[in-house]
C-alpha atoms as a PDB file:
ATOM      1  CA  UNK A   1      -4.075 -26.664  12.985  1.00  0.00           C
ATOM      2  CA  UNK A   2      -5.097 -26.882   9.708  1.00  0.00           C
ATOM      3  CA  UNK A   3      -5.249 -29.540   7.320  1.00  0.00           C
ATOM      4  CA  UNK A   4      -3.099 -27.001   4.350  1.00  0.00           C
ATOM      5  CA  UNK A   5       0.255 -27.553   3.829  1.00  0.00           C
ATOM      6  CA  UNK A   6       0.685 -24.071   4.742  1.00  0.00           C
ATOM      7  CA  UNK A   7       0.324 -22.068   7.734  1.00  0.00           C
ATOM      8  CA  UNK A   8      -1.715 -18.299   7.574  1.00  0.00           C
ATOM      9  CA  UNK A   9       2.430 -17.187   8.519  1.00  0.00           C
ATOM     10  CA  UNK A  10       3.342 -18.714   5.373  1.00  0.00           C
ATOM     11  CA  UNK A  11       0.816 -16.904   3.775  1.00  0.00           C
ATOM     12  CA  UNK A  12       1.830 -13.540   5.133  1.00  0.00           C
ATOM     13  CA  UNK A  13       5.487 -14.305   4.655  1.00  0.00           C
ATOM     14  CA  UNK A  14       4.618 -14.814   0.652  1.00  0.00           C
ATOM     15  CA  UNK A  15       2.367 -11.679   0.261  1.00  0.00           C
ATOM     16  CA  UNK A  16       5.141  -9.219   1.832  1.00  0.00           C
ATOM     17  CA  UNK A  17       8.062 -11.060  -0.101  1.00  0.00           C
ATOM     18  CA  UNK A  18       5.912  -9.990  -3.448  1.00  0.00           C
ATOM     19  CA  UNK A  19       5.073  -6.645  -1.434  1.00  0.00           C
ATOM     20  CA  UNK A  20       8.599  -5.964  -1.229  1.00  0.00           C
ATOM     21  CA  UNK A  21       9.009  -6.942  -5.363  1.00  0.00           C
ATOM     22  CA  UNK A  22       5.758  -5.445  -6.829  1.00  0.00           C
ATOM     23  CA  UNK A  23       6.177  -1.643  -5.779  1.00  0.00           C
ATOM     24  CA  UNK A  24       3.551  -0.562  -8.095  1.00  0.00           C
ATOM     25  CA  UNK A  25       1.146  -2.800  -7.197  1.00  0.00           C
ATOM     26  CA  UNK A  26       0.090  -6.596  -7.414  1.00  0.00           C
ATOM     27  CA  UNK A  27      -1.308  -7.772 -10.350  1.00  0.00           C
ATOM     28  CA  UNK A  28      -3.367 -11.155 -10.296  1.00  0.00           C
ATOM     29  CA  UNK A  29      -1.475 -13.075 -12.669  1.00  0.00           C
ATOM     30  CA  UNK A  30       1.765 -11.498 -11.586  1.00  0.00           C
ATOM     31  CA  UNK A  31       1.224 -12.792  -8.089  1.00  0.00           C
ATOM     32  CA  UNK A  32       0.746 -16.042  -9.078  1.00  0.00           C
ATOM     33  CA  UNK A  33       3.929 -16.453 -11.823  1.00  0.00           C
ATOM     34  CA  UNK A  34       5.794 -14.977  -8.589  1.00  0.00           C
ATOM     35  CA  UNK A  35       4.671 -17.601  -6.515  1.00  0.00           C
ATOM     36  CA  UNK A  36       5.648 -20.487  -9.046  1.00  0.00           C
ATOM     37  CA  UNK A  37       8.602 -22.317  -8.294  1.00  0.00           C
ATOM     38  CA  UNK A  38       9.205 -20.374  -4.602  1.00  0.00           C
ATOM     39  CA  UNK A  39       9.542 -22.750  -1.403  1.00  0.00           C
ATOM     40  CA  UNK A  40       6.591 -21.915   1.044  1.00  0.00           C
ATOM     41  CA  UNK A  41       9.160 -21.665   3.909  1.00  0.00           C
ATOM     42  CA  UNK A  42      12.887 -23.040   3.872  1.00  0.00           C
ATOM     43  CA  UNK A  43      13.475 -27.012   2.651  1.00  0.00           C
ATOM     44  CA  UNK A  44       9.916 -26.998   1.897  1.00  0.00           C
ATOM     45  CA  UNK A  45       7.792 -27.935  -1.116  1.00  0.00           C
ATOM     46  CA  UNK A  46       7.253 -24.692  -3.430  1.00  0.00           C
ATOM     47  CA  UNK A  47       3.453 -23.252  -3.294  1.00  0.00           C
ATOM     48  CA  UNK A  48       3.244 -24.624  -7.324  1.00  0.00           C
ATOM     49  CA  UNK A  49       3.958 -28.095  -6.331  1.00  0.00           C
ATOM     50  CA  UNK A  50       0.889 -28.309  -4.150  1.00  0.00           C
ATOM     51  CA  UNK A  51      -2.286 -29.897  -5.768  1.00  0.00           C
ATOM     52  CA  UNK A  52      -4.150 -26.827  -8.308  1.00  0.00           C
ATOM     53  CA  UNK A  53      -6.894 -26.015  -6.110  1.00  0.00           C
ATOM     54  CA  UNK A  54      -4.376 -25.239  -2.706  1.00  0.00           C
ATOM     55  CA  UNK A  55      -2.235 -23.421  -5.397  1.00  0.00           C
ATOM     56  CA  UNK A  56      -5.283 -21.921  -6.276  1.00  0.00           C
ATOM     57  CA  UNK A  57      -6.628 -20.743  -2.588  1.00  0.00           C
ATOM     58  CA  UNK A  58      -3.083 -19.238  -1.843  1.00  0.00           C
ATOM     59  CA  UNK A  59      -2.504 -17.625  -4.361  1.00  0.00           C
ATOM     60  CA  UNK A  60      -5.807 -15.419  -3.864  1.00  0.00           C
ATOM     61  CA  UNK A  61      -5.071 -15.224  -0.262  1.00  0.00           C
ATOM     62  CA  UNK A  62      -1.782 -13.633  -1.443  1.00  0.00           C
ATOM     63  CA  UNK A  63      -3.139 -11.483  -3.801  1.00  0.00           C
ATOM     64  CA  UNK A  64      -6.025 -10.222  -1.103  1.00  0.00           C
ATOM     65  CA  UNK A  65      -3.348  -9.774   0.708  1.00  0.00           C
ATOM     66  CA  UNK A  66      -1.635  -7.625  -1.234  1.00  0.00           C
ATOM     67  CA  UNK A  67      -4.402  -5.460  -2.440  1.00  0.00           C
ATOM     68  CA  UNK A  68      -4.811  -4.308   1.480  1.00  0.00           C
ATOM     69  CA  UNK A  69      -1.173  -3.837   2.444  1.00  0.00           C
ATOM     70  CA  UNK A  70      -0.129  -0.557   3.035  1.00  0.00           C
ATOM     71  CA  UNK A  71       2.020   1.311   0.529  1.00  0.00           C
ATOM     72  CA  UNK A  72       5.363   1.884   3.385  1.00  0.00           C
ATOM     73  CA  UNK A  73       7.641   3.295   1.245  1.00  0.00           C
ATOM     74  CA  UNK A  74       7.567   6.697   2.425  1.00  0.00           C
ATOM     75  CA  UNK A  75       7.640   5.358   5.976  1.00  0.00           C
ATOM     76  CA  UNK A  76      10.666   2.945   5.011  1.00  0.00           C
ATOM     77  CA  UNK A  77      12.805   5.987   3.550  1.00  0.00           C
ATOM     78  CA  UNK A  78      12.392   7.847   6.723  1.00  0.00           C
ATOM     79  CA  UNK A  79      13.384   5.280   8.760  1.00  0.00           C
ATOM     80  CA  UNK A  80      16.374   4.915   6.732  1.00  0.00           C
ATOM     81  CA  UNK A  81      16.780   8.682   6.607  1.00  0.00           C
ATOM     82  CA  UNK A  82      16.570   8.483  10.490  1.00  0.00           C
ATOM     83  CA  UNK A  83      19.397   5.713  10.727  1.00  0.00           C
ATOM     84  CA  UNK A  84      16.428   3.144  12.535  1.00  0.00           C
ATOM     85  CA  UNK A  85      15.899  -0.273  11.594  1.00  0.00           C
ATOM     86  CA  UNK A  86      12.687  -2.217  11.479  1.00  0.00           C
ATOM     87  CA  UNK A  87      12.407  -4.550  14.629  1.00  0.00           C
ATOM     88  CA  UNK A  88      10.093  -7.711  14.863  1.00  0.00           C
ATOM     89  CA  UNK A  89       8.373  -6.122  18.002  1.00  0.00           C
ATOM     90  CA  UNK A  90       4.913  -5.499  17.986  1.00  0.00           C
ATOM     91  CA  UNK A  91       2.043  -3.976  20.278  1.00  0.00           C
ATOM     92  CA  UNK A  92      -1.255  -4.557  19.510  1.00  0.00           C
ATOM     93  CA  UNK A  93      -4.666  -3.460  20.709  1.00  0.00           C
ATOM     94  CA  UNK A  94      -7.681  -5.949  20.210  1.00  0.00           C
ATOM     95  CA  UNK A  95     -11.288  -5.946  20.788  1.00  0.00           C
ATOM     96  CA  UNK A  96     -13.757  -8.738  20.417  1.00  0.00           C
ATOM     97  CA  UNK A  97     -17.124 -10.063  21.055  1.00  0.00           C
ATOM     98  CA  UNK A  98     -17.664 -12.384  23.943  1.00  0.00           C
ATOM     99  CA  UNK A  99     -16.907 -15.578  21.463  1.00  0.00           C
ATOM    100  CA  UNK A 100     -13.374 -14.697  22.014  1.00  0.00           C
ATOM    101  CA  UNK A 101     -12.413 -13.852  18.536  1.00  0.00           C
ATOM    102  CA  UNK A 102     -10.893 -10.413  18.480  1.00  0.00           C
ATOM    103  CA  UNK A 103     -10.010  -7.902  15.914  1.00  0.00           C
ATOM    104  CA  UNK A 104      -7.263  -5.701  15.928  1.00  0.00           C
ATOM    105  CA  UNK A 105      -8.039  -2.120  16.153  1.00  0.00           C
ATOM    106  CA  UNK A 106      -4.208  -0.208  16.919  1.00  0.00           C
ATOM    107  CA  UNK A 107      -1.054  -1.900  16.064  1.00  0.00           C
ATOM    108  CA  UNK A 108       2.217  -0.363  16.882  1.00  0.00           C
ATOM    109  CA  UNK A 109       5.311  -1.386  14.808  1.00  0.00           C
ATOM    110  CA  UNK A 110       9.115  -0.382  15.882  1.00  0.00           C
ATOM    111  CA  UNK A 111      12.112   0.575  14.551  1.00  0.00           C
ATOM    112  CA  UNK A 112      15.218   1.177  16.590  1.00  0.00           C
ATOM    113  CA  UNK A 113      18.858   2.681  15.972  1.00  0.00           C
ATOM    114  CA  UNK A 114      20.949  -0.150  14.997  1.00  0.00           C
ATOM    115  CA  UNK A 115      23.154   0.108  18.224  1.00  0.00           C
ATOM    116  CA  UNK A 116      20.355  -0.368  20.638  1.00  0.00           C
ATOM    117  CA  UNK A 117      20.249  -3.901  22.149  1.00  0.00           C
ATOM    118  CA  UNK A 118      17.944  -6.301  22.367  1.00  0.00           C
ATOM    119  CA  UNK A 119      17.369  -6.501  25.982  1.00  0.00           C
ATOM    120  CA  UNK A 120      16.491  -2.735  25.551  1.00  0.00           C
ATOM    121  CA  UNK A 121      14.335  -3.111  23.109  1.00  0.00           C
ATOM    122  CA  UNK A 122      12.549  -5.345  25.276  1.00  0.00           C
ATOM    123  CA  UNK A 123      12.390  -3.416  28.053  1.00  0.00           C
ATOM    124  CA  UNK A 124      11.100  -0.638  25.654  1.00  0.00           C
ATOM    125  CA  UNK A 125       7.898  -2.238  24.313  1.00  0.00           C
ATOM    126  CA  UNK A 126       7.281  -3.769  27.499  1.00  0.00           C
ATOM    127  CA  UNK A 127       7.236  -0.050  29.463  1.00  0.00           C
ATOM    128  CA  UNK A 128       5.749   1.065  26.698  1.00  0.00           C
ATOM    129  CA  UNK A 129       2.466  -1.667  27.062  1.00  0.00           C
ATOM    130  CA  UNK A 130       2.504  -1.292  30.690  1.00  0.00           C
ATOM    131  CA  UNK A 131       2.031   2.324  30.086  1.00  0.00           C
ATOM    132  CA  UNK A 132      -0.643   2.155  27.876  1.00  0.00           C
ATOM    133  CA  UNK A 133      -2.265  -0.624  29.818  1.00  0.00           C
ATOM    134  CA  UNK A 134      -2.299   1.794  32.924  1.00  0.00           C
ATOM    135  CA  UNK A 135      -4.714   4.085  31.509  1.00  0.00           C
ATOM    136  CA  UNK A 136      -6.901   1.920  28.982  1.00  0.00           C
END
């Protein structure tokens, strides 16, 4: 836990909120007039009412952030195109040093057709990692 009023997830949540709004890319100061005035998650303070310097650090985490987020768009249309949704489900494939601290190297994002339930989603992803965990 951190001492910031603000968890890395808030962070992320900000950065893809502005993704989603800046589809021709972030500018710095346009990140940070974005941020102004937006809570940093539901009922919460908003990231300008935090002292200048954590406004500060967040806002060039943000911007960071943005600079190295994939442009999805094309991705996102097919999707559409394809009648699949984005799901929350994610498999990921990390490697570290022996300290424990590992990086990802091959995350795998979903998208289902809208009528597929949850339970079978789950059941998906999970084959889908036991699969891949059988031959790794």
């Amino acid at each position: 836990m951190t001492d910031r009023p603000y968890t890395d997830d808030d962070l992320l949540a900000e950065a893809a909120r502005q993704h989603r709004a800046l589809p021709w890319g972030p500018w710095f100061d346009a990140v940070r007039r974005e941020m102004a005035g937006q809570p940093i998650r539901e009922g919460a303070t908003t990231w300008d009412d935090l002292p200048e310097a954590e406004f500060d650090a967040a806002h060039k985490r943000v911007f960071q952030m943005l600079l190295g987020a994939a442009h999805l768009s094309a991705w996102a249309v097919r999707l559409g195109a394809d009648g699949l949704e984005p799901d929350e489900h994610t498999l990921q494939l990390a490697v570290g040093p022996s300290d424990g601290e590992s990086e990802s190297r091959v995350r795998v994002h979903f998208a289902f057709h809208p009528d597929m339930a949850a339970p079978a989603r789950d059941q998906f992803v999970m084959n889908l990692a036991k699969g891949i965990a059988a031959v790794l």
